[in-house]
PDB file of N, CA and C in Angstrom:
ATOM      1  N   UNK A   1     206.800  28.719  90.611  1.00  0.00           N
ATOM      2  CA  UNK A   1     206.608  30.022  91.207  1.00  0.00           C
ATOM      3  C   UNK A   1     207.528  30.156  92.417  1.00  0.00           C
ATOM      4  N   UNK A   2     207.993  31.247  92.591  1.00  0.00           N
ATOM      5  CA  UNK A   2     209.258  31.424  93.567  1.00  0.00           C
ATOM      6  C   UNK A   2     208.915  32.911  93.869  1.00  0.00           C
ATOM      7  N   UNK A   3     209.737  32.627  95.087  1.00  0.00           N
ATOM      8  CA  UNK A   3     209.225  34.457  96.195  1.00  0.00           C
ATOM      9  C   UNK A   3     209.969  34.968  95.775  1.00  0.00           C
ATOM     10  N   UNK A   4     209.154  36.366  95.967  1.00  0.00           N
ATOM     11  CA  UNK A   4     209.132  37.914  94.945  1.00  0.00           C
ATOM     12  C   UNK A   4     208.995  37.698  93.499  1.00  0.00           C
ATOM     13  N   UNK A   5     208.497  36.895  92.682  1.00  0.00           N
ATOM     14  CA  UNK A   5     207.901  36.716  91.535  1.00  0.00           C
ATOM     15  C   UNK A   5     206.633  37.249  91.634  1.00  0.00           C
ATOM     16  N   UNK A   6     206.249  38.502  90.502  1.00  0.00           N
ATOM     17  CA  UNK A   6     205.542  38.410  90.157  1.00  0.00           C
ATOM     18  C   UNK A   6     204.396  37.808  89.300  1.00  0.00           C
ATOM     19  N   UNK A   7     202.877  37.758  89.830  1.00  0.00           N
ATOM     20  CA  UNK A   7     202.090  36.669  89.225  1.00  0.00           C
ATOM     21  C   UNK A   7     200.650  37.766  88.778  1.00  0.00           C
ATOM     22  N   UNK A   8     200.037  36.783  88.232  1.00  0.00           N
ATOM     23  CA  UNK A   8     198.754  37.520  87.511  1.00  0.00           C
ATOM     24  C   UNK A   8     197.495  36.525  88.308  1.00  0.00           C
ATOM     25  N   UNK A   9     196.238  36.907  88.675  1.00  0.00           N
ATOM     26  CA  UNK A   9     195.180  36.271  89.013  1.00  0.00           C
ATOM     27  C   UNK A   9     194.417  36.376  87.407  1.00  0.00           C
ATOM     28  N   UNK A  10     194.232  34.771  87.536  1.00  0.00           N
ATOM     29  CA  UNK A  10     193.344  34.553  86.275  1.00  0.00           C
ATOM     30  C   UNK A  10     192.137  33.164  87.079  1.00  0.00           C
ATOM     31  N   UNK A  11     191.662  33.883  87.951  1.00  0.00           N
ATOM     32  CA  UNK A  11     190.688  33.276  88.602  1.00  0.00           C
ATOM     33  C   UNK A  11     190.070  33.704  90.394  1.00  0.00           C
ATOM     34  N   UNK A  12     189.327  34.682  89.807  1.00  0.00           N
ATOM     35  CA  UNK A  12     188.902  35.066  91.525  1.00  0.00           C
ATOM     36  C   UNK A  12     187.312  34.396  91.840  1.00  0.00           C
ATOM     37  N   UNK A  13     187.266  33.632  91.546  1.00  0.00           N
ATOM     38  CA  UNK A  13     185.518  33.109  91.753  1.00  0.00           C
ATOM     39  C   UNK A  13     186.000  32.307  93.263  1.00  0.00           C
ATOM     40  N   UNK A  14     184.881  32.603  93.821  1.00  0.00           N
ATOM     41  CA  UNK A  14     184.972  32.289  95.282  1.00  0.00           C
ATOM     42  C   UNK A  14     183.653  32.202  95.749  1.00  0.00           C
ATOM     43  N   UNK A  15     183.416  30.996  96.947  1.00  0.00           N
ATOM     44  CA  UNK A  15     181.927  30.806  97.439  1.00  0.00           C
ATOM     45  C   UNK A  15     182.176  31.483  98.561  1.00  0.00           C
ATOM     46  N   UNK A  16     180.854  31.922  98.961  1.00  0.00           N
ATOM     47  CA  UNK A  16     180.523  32.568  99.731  1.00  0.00           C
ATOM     48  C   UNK A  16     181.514  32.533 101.454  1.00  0.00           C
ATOM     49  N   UNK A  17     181.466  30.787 101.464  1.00  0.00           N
ATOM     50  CA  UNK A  17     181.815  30.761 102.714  1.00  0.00           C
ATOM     51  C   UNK A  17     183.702  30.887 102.408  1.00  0.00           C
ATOM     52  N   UNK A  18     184.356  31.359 101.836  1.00  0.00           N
ATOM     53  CA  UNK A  18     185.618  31.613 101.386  1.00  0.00           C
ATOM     54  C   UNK A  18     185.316  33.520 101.567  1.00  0.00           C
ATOM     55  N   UNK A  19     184.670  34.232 101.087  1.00  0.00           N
ATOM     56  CA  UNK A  19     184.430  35.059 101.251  1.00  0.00           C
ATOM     57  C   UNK A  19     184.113  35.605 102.327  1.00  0.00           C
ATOM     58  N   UNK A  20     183.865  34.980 103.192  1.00  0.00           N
ATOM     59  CA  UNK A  20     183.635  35.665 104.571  1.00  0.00           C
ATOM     60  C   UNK A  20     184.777  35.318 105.423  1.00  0.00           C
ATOM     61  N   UNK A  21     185.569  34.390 105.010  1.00  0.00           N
ATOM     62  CA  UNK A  21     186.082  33.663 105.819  1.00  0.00           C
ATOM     63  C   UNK A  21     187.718  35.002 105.787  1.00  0.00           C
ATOM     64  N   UNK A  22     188.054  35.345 104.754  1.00  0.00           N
ATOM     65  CA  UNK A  22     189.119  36.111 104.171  1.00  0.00           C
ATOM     66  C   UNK A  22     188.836  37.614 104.394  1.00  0.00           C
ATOM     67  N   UNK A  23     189.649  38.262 104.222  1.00  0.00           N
ATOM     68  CA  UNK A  23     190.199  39.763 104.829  1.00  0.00           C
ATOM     69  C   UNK A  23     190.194  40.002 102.984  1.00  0.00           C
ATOM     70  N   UNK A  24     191.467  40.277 102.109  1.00  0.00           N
ATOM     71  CA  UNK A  24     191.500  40.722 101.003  1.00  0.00           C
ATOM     72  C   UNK A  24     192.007  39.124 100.356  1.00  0.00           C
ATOM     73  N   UNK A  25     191.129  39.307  98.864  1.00  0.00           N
ATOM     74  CA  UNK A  25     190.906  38.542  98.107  1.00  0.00           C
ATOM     75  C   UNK A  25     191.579  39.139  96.871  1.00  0.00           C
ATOM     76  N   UNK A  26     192.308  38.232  96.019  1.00  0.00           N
ATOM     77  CA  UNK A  26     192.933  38.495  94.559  1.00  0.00           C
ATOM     78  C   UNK A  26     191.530  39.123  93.645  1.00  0.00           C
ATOM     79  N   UNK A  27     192.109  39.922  92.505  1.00  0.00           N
ATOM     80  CA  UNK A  27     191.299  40.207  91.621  1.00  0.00           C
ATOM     81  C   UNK A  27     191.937  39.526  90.068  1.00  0.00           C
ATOM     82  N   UNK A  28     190.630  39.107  89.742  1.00  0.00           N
ATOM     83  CA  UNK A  28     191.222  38.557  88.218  1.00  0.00           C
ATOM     84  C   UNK A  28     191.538  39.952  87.320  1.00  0.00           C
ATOM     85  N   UNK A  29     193.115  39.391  86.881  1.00  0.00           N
ATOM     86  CA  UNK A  29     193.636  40.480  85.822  1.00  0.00           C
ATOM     87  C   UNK A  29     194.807  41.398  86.710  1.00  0.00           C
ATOM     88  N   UNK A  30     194.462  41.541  88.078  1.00  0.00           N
ATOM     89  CA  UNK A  30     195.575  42.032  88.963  1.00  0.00           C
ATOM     90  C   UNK A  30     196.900  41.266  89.184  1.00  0.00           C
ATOM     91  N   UNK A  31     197.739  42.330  88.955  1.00  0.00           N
ATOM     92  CA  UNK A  31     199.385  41.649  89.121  1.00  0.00           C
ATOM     93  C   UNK A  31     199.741  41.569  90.926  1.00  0.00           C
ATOM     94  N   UNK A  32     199.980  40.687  91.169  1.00  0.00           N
ATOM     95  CA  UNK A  32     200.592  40.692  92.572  1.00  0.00           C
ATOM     96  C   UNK A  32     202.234  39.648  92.993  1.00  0.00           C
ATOM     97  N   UNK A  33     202.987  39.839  93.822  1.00  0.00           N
ATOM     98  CA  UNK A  33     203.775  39.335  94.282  1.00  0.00           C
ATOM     99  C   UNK A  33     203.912  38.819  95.463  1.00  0.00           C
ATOM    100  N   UNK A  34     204.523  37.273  94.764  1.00  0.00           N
ATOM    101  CA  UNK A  34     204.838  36.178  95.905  1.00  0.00           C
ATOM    102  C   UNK A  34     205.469  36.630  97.040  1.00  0.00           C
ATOM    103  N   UNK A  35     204.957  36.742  98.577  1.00  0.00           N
ATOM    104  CA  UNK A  35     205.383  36.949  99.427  1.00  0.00           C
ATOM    105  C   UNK A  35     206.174  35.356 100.001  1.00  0.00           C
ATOM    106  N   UNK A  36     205.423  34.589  99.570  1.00  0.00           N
ATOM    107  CA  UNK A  36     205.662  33.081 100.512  1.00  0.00           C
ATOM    108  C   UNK A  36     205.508  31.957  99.661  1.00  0.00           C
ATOM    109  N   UNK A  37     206.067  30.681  99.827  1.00  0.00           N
ATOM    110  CA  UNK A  37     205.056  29.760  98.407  1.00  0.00           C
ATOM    111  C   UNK A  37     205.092  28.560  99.579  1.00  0.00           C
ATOM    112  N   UNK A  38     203.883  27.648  99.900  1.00  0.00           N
ATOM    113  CA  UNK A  38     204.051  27.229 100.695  1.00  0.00           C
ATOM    114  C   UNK A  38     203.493  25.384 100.607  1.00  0.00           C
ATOM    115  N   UNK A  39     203.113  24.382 100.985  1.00  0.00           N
ATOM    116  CA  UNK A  39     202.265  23.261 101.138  1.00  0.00           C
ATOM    117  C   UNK A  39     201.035  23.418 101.460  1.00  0.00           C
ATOM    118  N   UNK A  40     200.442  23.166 100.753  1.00  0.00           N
ATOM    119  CA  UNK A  40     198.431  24.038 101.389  1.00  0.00           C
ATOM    120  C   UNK A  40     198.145  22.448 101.524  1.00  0.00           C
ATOM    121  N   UNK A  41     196.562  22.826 101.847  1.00  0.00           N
ATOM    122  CA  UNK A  41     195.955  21.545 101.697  1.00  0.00           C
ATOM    123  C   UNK A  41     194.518  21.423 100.454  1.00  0.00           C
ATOM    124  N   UNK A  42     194.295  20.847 100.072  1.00  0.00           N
ATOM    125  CA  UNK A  42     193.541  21.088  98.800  1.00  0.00           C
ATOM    126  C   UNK A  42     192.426  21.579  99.341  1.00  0.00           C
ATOM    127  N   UNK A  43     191.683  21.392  99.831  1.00  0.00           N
ATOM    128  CA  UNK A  43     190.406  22.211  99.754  1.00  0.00           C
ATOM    129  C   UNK A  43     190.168  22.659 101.779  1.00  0.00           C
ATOM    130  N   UNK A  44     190.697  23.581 102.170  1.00  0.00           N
ATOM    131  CA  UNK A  44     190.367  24.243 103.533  1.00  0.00           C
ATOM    132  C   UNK A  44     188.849  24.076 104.102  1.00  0.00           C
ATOM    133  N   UNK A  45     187.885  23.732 103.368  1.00  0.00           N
ATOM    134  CA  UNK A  45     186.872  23.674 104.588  1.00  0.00           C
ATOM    135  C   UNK A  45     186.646  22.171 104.772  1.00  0.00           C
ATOM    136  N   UNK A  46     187.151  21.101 104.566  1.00  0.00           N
ATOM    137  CA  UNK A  46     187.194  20.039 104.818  1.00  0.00           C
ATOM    138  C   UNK A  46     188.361  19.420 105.446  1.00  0.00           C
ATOM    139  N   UNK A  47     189.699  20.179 105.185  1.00  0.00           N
ATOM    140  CA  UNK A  47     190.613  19.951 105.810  1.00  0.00           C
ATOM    141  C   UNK A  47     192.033  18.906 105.378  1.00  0.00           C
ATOM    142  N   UNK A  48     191.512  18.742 103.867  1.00  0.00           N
ATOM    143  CA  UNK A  48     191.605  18.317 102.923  1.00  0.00           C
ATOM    144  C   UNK A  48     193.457  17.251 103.871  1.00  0.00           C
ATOM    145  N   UNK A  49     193.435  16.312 102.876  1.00  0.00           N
ATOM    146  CA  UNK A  49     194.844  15.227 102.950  1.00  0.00           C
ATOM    147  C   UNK A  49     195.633  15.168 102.058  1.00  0.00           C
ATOM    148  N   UNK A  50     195.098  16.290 100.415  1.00  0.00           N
ATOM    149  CA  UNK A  50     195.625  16.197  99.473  1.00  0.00           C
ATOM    150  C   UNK A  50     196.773  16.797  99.538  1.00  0.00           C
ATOM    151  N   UNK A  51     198.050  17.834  99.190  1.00  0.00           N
ATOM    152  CA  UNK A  51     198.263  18.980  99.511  1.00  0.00           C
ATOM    153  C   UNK A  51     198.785  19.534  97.799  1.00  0.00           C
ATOM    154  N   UNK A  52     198.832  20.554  98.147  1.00  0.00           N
ATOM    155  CA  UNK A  52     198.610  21.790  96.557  1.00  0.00           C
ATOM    156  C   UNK A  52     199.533  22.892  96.936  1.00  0.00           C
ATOM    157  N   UNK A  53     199.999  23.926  95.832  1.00  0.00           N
ATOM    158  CA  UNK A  53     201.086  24.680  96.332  1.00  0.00           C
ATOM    159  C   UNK A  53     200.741  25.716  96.627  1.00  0.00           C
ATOM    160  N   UNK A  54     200.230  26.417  97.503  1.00  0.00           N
ATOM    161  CA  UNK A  54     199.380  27.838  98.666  1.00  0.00           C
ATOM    162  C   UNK A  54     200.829  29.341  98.204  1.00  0.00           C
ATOM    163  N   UNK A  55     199.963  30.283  97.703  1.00  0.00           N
ATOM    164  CA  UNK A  55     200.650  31.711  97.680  1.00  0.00           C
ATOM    165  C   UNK A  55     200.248  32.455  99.095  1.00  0.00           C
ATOM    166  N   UNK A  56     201.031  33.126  99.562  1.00  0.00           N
ATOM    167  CA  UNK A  56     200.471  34.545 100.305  1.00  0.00           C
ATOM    168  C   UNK A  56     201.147  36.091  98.960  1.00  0.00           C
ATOM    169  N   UNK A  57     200.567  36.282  99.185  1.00  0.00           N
ATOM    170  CA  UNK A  57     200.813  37.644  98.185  1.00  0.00           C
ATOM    171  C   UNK A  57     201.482  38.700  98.969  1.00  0.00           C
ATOM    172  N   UNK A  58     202.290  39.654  98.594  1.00  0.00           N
ATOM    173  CA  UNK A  58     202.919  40.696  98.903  1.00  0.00           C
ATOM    174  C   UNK A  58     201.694  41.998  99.574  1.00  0.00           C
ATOM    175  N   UNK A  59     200.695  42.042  98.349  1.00  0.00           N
ATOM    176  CA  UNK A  59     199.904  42.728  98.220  1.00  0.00           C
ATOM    177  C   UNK A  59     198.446  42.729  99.222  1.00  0.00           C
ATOM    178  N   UNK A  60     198.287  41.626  99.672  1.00  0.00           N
ATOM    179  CA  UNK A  60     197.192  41.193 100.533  1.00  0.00           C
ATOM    180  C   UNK A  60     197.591  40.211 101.880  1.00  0.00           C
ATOM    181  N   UNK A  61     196.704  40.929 102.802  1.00  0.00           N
ATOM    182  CA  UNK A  61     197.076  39.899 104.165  1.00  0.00           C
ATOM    183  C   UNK A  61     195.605  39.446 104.672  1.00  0.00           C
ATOM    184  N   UNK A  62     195.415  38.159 105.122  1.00  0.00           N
ATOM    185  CA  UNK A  62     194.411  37.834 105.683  1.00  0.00           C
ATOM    186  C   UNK A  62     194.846  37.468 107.265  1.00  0.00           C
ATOM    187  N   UNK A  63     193.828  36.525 107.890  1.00  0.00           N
ATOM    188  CA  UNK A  63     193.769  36.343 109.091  1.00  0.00           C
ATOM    189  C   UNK A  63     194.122  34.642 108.856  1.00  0.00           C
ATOM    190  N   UNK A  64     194.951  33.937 110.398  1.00  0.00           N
ATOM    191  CA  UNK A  64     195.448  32.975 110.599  1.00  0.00           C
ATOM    192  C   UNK A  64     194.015  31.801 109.826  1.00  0.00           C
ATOM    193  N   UNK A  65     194.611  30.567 109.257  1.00  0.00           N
ATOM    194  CA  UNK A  65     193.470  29.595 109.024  1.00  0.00           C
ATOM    195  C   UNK A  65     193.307  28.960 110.077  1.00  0.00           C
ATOM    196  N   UNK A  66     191.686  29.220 110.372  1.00  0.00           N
ATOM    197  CA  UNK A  66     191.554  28.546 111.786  1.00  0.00           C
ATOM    198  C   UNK A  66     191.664  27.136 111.660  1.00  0.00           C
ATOM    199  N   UNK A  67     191.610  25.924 110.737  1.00  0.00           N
ATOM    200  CA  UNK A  67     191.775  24.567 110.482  1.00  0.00           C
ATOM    201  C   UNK A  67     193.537  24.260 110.589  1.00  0.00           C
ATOM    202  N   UNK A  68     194.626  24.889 110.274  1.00  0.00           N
ATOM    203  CA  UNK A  68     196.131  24.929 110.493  1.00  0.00           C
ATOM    204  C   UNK A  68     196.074  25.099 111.714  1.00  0.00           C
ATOM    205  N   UNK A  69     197.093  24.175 112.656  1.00  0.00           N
ATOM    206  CA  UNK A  69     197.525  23.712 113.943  1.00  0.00           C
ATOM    207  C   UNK A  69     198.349  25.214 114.394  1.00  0.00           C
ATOM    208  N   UNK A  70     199.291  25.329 112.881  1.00  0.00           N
ATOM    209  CA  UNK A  70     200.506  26.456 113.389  1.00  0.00           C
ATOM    210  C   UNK A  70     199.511  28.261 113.017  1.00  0.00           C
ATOM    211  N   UNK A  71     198.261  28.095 113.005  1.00  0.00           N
ATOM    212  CA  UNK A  71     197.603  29.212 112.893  1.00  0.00           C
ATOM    213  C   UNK A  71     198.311  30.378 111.567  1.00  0.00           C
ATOM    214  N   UNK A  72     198.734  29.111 110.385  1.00  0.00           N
ATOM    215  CA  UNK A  72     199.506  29.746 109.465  1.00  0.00           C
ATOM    216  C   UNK A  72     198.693  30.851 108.629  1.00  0.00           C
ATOM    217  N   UNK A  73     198.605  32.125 108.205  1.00  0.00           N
ATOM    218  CA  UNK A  73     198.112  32.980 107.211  1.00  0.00           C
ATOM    219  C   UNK A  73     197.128  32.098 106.174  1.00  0.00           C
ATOM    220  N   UNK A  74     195.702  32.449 105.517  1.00  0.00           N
ATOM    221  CA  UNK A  74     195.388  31.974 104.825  1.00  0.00           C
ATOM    222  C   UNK A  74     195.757  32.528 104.018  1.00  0.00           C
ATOM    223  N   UNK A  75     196.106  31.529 102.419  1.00  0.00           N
ATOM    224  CA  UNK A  75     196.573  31.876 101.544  1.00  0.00           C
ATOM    225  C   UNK A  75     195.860  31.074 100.029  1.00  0.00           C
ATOM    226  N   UNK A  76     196.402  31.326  98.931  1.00  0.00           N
ATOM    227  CA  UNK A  76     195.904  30.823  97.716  1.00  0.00           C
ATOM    228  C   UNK A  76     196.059  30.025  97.291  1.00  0.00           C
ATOM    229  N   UNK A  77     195.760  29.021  96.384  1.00  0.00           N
ATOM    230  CA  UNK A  77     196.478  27.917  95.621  1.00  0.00           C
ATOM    231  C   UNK A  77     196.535  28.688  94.491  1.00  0.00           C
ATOM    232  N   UNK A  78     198.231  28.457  94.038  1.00  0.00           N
ATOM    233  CA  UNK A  78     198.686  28.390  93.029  1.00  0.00           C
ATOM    234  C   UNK A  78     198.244  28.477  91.807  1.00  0.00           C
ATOM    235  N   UNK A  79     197.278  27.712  91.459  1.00  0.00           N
ATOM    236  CA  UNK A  79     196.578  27.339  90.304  1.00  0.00           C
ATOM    237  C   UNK A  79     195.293  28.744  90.058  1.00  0.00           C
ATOM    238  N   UNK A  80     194.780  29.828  90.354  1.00  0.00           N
ATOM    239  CA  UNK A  80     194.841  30.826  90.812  1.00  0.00           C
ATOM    240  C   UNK A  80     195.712  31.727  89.583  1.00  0.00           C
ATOM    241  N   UNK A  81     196.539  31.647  89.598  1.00  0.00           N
ATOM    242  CA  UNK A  81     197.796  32.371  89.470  1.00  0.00           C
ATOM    243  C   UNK A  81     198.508  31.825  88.041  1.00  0.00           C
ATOM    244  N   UNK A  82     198.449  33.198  87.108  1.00  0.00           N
ATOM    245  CA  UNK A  82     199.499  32.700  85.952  1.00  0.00           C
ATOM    246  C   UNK A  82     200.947  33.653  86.423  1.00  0.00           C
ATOM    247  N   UNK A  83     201.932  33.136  85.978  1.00  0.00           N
ATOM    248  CA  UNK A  83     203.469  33.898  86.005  1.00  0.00           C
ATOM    249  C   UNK A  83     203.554  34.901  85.246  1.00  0.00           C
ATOM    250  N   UNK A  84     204.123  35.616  85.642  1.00  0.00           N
ATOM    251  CA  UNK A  84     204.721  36.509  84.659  1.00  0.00           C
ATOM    252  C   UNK A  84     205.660  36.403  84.161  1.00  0.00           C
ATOM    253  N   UNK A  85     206.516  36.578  83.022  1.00  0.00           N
ATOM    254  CA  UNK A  85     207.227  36.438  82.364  1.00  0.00           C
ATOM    255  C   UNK A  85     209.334  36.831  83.117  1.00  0.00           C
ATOM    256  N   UNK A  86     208.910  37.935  83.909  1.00  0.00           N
ATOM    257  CA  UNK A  86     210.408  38.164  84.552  1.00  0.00           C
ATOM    258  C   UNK A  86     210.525  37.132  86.264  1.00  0.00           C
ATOM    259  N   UNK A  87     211.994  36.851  85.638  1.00  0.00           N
ATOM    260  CA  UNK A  87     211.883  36.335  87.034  1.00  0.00           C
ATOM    261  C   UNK A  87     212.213  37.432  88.197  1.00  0.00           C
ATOM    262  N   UNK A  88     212.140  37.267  89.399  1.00  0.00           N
ATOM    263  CA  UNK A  88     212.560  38.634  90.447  1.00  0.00           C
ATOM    264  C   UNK A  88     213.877  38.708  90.521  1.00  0.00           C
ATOM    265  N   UNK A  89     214.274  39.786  90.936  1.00  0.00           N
ATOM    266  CA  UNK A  89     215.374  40.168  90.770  1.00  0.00           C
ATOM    267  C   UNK A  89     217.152  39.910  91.181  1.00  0.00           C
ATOM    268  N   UNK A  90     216.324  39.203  92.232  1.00  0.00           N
ATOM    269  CA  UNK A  90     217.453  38.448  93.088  1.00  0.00           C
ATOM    270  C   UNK A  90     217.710  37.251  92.418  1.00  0.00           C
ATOM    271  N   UNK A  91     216.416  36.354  91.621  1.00  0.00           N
ATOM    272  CA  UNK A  91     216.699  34.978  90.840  1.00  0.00           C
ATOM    273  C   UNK A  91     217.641  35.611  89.449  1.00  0.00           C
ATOM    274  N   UNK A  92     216.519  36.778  88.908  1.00  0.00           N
ATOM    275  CA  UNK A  92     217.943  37.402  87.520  1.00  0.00           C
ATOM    276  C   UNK A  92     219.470  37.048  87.573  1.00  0.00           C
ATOM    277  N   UNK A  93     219.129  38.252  88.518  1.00  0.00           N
ATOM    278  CA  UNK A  93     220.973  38.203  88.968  1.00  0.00           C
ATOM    279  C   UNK A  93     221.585  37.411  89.327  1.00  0.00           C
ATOM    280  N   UNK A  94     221.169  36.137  90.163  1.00  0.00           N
ATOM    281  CA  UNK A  94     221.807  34.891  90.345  1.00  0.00           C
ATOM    282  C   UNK A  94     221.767  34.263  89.077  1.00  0.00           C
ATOM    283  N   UNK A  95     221.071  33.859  88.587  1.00  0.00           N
ATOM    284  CA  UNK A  95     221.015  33.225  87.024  1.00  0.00           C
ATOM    285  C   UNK A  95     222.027  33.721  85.894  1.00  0.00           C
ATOM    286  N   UNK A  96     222.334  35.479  86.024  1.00  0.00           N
ATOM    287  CA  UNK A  96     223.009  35.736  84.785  1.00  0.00           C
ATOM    288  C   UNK A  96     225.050  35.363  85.708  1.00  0.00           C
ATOM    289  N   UNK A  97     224.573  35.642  86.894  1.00  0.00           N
ATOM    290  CA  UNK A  97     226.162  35.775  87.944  1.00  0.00           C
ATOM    291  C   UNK A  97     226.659  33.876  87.280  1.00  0.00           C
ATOM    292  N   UNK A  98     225.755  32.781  87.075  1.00  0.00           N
ATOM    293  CA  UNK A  98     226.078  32.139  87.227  1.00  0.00           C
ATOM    294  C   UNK A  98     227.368  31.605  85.726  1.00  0.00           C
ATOM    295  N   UNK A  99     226.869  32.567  84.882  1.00  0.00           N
ATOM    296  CA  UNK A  99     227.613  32.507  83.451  1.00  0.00           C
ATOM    297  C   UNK A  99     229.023  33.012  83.416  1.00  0.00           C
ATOM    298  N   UNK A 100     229.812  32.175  83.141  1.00  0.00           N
ATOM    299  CA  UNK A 100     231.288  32.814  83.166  1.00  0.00           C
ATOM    300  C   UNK A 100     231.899  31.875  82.242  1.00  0.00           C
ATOM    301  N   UNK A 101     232.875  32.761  81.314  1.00  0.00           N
ATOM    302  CA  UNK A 101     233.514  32.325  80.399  1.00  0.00           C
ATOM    303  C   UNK A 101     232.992  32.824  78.884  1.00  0.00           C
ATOM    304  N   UNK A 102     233.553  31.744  78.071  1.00  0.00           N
ATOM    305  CA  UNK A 102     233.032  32.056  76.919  1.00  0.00           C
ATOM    306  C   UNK A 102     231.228  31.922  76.252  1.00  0.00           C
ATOM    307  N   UNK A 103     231.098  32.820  75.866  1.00  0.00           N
ATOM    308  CA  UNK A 103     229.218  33.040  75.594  1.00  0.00           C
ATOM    309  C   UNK A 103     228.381  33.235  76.486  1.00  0.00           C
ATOM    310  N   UNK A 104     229.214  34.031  77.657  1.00  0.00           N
ATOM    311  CA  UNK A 104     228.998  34.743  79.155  1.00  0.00           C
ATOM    312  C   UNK A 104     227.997  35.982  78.509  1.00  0.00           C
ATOM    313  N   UNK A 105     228.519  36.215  77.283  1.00  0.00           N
ATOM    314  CA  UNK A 105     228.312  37.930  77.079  1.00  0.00           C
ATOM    315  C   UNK A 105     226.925  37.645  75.969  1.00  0.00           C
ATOM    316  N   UNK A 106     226.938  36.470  75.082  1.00  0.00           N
ATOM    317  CA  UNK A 106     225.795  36.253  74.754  1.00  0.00           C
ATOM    318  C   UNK A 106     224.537  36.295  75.067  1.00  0.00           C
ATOM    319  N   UNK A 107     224.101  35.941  76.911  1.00  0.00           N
ATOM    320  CA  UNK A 107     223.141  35.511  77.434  1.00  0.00           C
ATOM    321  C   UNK A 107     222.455  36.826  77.378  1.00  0.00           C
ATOM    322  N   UNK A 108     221.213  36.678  77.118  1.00  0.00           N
ATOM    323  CA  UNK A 108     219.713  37.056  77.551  1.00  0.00           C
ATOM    324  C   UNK A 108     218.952  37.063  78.063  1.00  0.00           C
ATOM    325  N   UNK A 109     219.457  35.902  79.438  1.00  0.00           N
ATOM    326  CA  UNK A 109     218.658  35.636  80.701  1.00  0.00           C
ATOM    327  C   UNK A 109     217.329  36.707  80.989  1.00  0.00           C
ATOM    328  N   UNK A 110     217.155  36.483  82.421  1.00  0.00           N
ATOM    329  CA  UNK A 110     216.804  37.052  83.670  1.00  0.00           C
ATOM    330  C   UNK A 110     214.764  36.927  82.943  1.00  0.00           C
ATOM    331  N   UNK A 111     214.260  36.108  82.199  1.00  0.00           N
ATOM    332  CA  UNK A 111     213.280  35.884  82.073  1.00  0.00           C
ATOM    333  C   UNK A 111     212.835  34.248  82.410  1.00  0.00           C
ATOM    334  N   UNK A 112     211.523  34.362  82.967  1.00  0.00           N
ATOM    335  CA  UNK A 112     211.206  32.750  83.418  1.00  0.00           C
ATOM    336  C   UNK A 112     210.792  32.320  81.943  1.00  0.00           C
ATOM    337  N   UNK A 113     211.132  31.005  82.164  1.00  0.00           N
ATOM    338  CA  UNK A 113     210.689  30.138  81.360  1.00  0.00           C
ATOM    339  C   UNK A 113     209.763  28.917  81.957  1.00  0.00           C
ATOM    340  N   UNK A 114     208.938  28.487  81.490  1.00  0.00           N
ATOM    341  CA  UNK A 114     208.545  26.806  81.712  1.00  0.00           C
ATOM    342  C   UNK A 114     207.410  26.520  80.477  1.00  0.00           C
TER     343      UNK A 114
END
């Protein structure tokens, strides 16, 4: 997942104390875009040592995590989140710019794959 990619929530279940804790929350089935992709820590109310890959969304802003030193935005884990199929627009165009020569004109790019 890479910024300004759009993504899909295919998981909004949340406990209570996540729910109070947050401003706007993803909806399952809603499309939103990567504002940020960042190092989280696995589970925020413990303060976790693991670390996991944290979204902020385009679409939603919360308030600083009070457990982060640098009072960074709370944000999502990844896992959260399926891709969508295009990559953004700036990765397209770098991806197709990068083809030159012969079977330049073939390509079909500017979609993610994995």
């Amino acid at each position: 997942m890479v910024k300004g990619q759009k993504v899909v929530c295919i998981n909004d279940t949340f406990s209570s104390f996540i729910r109070a804790l947050y401003k706007q929350l993803p909806v399952k089935g809603n499309t939103y875009t990567i504002r940020e992709v960042f190092l989280g820590r696995e589970k925020i109310v413990k303060g976790g040592e693991s670390a996991t890959v944290g979204l902020l969304l385009t679409e939603l802003t919360n308030p600083p995590d009070p457990f982060h030193q640098g009072q960074q935005e709370l944000g999502f884990t990844s896992e959260r989140f399926a891709p969508m199929e295009e990559l953004p627009p700036e990765e397209a165009s770098a991806e197709t710019g990068e083809l030159a020569g012969a079977g330049a004109e073939k390509h079909q790019g500017g979609f993610w794959s994995n």
